[in-house]
Protein backbone atom coordinates (compact mmCIF):
# COMPACT_ATOMS: atom_id res chain seq x y z
CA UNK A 1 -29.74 40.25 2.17
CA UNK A 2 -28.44 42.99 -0.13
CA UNK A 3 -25.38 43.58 -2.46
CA UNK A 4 -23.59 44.95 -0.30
CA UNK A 5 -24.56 42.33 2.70
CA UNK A 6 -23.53 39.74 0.15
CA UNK A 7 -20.19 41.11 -1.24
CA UNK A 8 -19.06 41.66 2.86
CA UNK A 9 -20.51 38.17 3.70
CA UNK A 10 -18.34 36.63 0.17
CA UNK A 11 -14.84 38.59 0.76
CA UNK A 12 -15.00 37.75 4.67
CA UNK A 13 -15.78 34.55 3.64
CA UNK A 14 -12.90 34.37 1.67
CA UNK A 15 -10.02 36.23 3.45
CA UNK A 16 -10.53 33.60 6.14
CA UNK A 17 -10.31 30.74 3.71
CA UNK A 18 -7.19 32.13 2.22
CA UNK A 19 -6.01 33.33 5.87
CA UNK A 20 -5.94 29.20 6.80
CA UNK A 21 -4.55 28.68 3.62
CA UNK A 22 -1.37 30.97 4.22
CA UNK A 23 -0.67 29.33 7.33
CA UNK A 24 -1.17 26.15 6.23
CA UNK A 25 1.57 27.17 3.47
CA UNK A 26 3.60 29.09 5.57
CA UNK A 27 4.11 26.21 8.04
CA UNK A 28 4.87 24.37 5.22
CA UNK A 29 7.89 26.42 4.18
CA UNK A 30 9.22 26.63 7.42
CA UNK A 31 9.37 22.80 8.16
CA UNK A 32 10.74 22.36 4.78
CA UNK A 33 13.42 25.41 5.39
CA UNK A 34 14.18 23.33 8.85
CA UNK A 35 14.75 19.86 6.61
CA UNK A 36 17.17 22.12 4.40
CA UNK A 37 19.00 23.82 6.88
CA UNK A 38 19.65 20.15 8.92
CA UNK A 39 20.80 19.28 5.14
CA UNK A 40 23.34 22.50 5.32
CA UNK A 41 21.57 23.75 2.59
CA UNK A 42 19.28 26.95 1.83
CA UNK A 43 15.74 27.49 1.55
CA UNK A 44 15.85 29.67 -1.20
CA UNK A 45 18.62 28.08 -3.44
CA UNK A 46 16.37 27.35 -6.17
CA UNK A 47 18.28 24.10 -7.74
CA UNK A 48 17.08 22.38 -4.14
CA UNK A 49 13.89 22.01 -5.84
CA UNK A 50 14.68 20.69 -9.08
CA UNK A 51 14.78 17.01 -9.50
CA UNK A 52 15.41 14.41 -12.93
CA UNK A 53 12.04 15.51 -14.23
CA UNK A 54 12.07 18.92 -13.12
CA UNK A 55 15.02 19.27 -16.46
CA UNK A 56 12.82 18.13 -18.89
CA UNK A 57 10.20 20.75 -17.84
CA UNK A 58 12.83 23.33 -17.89
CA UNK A 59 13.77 22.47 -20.86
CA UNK A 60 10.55 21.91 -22.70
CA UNK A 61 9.59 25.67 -21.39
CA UNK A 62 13.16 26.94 -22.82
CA UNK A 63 13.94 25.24 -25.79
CA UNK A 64 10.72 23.15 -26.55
CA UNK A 65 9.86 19.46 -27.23
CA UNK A 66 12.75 17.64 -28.69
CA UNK A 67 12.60 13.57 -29.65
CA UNK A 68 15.49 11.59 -31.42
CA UNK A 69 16.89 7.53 -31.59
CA UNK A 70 18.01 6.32 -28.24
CA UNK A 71 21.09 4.63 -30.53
CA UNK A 72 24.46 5.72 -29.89
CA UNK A 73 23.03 7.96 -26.64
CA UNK A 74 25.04 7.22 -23.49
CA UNK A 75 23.36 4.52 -21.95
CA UNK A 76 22.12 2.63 -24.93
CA UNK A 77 23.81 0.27 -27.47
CA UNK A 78 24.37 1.82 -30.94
CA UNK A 79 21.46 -0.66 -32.40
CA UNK A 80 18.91 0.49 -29.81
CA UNK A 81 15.47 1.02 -31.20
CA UNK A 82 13.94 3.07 -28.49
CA UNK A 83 12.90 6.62 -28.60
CA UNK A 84 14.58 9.79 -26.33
CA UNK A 85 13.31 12.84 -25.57
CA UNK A 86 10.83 14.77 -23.33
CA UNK A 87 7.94 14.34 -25.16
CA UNK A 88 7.07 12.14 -21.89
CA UNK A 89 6.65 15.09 -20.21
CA UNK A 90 3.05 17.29 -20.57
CA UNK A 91 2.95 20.81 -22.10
CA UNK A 92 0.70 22.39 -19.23
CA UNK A 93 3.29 23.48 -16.38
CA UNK A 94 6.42 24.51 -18.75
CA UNK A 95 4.16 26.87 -20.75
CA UNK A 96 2.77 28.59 -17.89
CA UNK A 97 7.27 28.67 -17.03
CA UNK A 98 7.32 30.06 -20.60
CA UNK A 99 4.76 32.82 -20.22
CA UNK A 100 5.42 33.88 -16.85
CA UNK A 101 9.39 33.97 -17.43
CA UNK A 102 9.00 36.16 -20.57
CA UNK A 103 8.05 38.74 -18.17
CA UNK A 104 10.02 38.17 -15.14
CA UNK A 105 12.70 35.87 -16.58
CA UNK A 106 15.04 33.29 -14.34
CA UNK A 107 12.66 29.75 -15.59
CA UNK A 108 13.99 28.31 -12.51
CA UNK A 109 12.47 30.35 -9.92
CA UNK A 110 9.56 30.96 -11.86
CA UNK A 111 8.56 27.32 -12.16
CA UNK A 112 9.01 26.91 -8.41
CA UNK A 113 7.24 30.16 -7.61
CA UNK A 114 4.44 28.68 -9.91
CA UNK A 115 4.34 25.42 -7.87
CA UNK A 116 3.60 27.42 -4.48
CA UNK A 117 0.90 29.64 -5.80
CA UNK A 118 -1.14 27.00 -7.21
CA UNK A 119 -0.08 24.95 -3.96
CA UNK A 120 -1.93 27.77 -1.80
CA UNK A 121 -4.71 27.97 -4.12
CA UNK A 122 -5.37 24.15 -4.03
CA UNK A 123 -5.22 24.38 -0.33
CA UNK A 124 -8.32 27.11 -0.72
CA UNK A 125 -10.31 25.41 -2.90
CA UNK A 126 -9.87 22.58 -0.56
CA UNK A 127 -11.59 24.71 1.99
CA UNK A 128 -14.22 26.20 -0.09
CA UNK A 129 -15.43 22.21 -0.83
CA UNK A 130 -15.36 21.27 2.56
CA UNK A 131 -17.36 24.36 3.65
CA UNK A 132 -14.55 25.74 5.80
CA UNK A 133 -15.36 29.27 5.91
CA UNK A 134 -14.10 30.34 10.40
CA UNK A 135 -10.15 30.24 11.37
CA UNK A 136 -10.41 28.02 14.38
CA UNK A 137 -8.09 25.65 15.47
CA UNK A 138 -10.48 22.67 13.79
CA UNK A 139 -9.94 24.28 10.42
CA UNK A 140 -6.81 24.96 10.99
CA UNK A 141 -6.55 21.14 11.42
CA UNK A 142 -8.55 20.44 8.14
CA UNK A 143 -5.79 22.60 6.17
CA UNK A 144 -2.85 21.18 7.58
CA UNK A 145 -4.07 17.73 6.82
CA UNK A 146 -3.54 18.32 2.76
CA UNK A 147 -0.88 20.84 3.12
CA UNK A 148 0.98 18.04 4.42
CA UNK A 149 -0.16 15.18 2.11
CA UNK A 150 1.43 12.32 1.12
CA UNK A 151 4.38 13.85 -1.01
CA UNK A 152 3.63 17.10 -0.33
CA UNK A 153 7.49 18.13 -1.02
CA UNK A 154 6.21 17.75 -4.86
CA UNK A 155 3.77 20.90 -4.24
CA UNK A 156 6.33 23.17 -3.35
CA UNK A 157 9.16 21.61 -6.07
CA UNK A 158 9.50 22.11 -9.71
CA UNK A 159 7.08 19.96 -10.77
CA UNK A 160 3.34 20.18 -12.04
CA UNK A 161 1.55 17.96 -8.83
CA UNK A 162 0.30 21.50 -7.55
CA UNK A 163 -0.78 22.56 -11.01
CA UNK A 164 -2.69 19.50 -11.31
CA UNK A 165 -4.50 19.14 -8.48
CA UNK A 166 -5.56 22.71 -8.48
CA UNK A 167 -6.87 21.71 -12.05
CA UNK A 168 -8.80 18.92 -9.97
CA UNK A 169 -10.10 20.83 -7.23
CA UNK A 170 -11.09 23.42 -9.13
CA UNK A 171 -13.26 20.90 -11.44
CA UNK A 172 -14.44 19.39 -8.53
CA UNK A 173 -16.01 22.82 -7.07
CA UNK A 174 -17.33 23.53 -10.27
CA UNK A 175 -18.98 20.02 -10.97
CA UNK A 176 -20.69 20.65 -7.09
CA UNK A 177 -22.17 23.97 -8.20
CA UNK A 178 -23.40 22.06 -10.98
CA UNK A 179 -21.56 23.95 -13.71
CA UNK A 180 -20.54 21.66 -16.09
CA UNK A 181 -19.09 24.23 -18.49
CA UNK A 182 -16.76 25.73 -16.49
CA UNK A 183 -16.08 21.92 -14.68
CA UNK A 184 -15.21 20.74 -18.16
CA UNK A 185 -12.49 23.66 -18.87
CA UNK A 186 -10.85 21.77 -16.23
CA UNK A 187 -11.13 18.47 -17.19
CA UNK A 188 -9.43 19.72 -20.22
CA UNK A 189 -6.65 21.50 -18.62
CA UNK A 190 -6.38 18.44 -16.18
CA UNK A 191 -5.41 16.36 -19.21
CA UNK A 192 -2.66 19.16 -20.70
CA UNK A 193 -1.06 19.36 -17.37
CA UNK A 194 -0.42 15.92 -16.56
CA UNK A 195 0.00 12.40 -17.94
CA UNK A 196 -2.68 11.19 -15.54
CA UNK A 197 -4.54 14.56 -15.47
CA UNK A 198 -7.76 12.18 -17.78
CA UNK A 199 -8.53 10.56 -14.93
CA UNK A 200 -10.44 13.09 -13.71
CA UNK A 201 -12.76 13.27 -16.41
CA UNK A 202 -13.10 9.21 -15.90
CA UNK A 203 -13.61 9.77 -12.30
CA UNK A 204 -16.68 11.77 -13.25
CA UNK A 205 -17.92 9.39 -15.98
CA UNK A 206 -17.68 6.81 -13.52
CA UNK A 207 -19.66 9.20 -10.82
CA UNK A 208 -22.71 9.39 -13.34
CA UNK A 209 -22.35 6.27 -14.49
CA UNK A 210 -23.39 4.59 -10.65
CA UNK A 211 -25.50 7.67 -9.91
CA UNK A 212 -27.59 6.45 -13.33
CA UNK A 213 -27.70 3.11 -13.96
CA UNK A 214 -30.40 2.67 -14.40
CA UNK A 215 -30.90 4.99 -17.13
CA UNK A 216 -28.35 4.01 -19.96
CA UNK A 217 -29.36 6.98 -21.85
CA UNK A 218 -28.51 9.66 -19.14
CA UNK A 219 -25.19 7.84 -18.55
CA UNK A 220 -23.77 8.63 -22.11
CA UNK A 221 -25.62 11.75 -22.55
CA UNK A 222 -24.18 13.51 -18.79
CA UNK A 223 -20.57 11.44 -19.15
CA UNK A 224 -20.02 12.45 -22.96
CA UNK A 225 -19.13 15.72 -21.66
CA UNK A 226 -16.56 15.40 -19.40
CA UNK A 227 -15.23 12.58 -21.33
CA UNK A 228 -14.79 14.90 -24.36
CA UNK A 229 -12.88 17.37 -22.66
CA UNK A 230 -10.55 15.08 -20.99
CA UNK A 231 -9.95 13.46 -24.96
CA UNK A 232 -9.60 16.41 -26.02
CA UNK A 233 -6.91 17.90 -23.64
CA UNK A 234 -4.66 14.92 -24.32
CA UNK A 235 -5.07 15.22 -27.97
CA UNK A 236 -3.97 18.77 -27.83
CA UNK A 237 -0.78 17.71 -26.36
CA UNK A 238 -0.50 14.85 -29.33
CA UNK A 239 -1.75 17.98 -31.64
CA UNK A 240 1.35 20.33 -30.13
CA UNK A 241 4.11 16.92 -30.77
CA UNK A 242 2.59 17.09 -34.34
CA UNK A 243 3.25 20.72 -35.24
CA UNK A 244 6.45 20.95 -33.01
CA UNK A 245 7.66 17.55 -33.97
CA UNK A 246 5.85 16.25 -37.27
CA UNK A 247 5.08 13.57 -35.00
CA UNK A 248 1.58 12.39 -33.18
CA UNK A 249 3.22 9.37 -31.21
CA UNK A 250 5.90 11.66 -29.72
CA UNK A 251 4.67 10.66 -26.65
CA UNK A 252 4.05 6.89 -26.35
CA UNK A 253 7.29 6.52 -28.51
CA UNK A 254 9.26 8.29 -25.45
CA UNK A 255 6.99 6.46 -22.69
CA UNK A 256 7.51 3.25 -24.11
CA UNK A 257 11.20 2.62 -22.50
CA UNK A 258 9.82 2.99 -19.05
CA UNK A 259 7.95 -0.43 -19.27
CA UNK A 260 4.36 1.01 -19.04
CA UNK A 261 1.14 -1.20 -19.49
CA UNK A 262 -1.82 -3.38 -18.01
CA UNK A 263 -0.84 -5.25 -15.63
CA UNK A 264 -2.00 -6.69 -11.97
CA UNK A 265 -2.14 -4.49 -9.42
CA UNK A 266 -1.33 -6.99 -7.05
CA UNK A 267 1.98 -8.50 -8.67
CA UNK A 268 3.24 -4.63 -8.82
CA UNK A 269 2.74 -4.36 -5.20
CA UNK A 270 4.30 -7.39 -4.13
CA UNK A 271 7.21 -6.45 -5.94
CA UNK A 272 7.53 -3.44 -5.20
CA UNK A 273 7.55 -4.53 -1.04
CA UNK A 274 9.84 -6.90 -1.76
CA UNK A 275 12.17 -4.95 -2.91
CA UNK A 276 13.71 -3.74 0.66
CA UNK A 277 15.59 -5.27 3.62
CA UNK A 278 13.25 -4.08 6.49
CA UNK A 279 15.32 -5.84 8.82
CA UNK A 280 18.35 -3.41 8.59
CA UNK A 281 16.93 -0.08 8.73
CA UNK A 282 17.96 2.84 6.35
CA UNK A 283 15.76 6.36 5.84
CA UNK A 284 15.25 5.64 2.68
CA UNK A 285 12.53 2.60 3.88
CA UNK A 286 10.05 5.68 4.34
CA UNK A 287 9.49 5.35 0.70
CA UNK A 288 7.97 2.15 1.70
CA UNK A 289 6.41 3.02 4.62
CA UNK A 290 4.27 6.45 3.17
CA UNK A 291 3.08 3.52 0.67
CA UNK A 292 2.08 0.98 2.63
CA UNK A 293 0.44 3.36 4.47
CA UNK A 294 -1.19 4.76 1.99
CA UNK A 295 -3.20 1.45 1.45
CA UNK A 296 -3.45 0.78 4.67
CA UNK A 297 -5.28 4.04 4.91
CA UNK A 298 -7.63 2.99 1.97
CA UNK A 299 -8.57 0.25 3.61
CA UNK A 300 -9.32 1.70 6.63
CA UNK A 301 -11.48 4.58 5.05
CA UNK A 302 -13.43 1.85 3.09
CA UNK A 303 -14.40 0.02 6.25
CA UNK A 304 -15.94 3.50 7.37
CA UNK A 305 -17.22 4.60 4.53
CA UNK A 306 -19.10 1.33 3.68
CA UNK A 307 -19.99 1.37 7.75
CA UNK A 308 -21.06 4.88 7.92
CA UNK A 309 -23.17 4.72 4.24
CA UNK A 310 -20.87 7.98 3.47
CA UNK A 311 -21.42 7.19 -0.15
CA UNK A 312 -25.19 8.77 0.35
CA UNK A 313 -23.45 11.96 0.82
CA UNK A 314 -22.55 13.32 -3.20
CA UNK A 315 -19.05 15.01 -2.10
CA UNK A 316 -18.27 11.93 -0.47
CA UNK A 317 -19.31 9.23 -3.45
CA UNK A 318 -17.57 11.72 -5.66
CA UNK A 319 -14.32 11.97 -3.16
CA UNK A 320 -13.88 7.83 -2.64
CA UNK A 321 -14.67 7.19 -6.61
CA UNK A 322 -11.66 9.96 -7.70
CA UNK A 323 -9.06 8.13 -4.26
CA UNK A 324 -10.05 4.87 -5.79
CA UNK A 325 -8.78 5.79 -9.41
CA UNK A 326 -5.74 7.81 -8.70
CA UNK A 327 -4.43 5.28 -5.85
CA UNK A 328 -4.61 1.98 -8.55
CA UNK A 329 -4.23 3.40 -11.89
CA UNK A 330 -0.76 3.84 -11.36
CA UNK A 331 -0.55 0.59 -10.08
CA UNK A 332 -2.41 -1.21 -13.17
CA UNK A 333 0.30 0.32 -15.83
CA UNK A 334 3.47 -0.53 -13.93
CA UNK A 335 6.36 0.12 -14.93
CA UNK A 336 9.29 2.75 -13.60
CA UNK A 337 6.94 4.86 -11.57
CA UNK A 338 7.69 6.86 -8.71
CA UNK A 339 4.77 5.79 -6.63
CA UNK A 340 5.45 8.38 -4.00
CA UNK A 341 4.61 11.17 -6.49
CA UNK A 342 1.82 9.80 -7.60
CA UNK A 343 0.47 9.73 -4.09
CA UNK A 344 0.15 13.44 -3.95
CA UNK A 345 -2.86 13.25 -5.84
CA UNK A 346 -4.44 11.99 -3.59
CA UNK A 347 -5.10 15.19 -0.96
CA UNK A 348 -9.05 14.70 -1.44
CA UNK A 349 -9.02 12.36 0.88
CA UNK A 350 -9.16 15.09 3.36
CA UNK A 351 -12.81 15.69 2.39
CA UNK A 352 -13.94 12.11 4.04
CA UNK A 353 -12.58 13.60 7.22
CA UNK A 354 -14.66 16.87 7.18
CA UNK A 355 -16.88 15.38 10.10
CA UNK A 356 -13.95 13.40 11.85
CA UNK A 357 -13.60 14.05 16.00
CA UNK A 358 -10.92 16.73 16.28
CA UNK A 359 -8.33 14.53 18.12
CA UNK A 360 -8.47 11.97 15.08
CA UNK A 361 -7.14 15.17 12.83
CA UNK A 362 -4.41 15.39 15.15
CA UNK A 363 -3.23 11.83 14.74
CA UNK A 364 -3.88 11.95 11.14
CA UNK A 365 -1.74 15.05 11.02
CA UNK A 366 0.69 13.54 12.95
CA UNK A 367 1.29 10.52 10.63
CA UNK A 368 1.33 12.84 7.66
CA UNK A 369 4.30 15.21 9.41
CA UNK A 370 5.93 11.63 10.57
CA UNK A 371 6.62 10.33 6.82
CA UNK A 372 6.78 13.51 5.06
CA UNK A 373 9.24 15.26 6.68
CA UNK A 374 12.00 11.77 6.06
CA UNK A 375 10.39 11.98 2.70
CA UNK A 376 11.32 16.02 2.03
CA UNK A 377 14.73 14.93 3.15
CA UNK A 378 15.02 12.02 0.63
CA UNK A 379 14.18 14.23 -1.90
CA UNK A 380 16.53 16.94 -0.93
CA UNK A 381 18.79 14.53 -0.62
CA UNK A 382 18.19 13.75 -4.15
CA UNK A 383 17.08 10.06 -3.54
CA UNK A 384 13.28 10.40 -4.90
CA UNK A 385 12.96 11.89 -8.39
């Protein structure tokens, strides 16, 4: 095959993974546009996709990082020793605001323009690991499945989830090629984007670390790597509190109020399904529901995965290891977390269907449209955060 036979074979290649990923998005916008318009609202009234968080990014990529005593703040008693602020809140998202709004100004558009563009370009590199290269119905399937994920409504909003996971997928591809350079420029960015962005580099550590047991040497020679970068990404972002703030523990002084830490996994869910009255029942119980189902959905894929030996398969190992970490972690620290965002990390999952019968797509599908869209609603309704 020459050059030329190559470059046609590559661009075809990709216009029809980026074709599926349009329509994926575009169907997207125009269920979501549907929610908002039931709402009486507009689709392109940017505050509809701002939420509590979505201010502190705003205002980190406007005025910068800002951290001062709790005491005497509305909401806290005058002798109040905790810290306020959005040093919480990761650097990665509000500088790319920044940069891009320099040019084009309006932050508020920008950052939700942002969100969509790395939404559609997750949604591709989704593709491009499963191998999805013809726009046929099946595909079209495979697409829809993470363009509808579990809190998708946080792709499209003003809020990093997109940014991250195309951080993740992109590491992911690169860590398949076996490029561990240009996987490791991701790991880092993965870790200045988002509080949990590290766990990707542990989700690789942990990959080499089952693929080579046996070898102790090889498993803290290969995992050094990707361990570094993620270290070193969230030390930048202590690095950036120090020279903005004169401060290194910006961060954990601000995260501290919101009751973070080790704790069981399976006390935090048992609270946390206590907590409604499923007997009487009110929309907002599909905050619930996408959870429970979420497990649910673990388990189920564990039972086939474990049946079907689907961990001989690398993409596969590599796919339950990463769904494994991002569905507990957030469950081991506790604390006030908004599950339900968190969940949006988990669109890999999509790769252990890449050899699933058609019609089981369609149900999955089906269960994905059937608690996001209430979910979009809640948000729009400003109920999730």
């Amino acid at each position: 095959m020459n050059q030329n036979n190559i470059t046609t074979w590559y661009n075809k290649k990709t216009f029809q993974q980026f074709s599926l990923a349009l329509v994926a998005f575009v169907i997207c916008q125009i269920v979501l546009a549907v929610v908002l318009h039931y709402f009486g609202t507009d689709y392109f009234y940017a505050k509809n996709w701002a939420r509590n968080d979505s201010d502190h990014y705003l205002k980190i990529a406007t005025t910068g990082y800002e951290l001062m005593p709790c005491a005497g703040l509305e909401g806290y008693a005058l002798d109040s020793k905790e810290f306020c602020g959005n040093t919480a809140w990761f650097p990665g998202y509000p500088f790319l605001i920044y940069l891009v709004a320099s040019i084009f100004g309006n932050h508020l558009i920008v950052a939700g323009i942002i969100s969509k563009i790395f939404y559609v370009l997750s949604l591709v590199f989704a593709l491009k690991i499963m191998g999805v290269e013809k726009f046929n119905f099946r595909n079209l399937l495979l697409v829809l499945i993470p363009a509808f994920c579990f809190g998708f409504i946080y792709y499209n909003a003003i809020f990093p989830m997109s940014t991250l996971l195309f951080c993740v997928l992109v590491g992911i591809y690169f860590f398949l090629k076996d490029k561990p350079w240009h996987a490791g420029l991701f790991f880092f960015l993965a870790s200045f984007v988002y509080s949990t962005g590290f766990l990707l580099a542990v989700v690789f550590a942990t990959y080499i670390l089952f693929k080579n047991y046996k070898n102790f040497k090889v498993v803290i020679t290969k995992s050094f790597f990707p361990l570094l970068m993620g270290f070193l990404g969230v030390m930048s972002v202590f690095a950036l509190h120090q020279i903005m703030l004169g401060d290194w523990q910006a961060f954990s002084k601000v995260q501290a109020k919101y009751g973070h830490g080790f704790q069981s996994p399976i006390k935090n869910m048992g609270i946390f399904f206590k907590k409604p009255d499923f007997q009487n029942f009110d929309i907002t119980h599909f905050i619930h529901y996408q959870t429970f189902l979420v497990l649910a959905g673990f388990v189920l894929l564990t039972y086939f995965y474990i049946k079907n030996k689907m961990y001989q398969n690398t993409l596969y190992f590599l796919t339950y290891i990463y769904l494994f970490w991002y569905l507990f972690f957030p469950w081991l620290v506790g604390g006030d977390l908004s599950m339900y965002r968190a969940e949006s990390m988990l669109l890999p999952f999509v790769f252990l269907l890449k050899e699933t019968r058609t019609s089981t797509l369609v149900i999955v599908l089906s269960f994905l449209l059937f608690i996001g869209i209430p979910m979009s609603y809640l948000f729009f309704t400003k109920v999730l955060i």
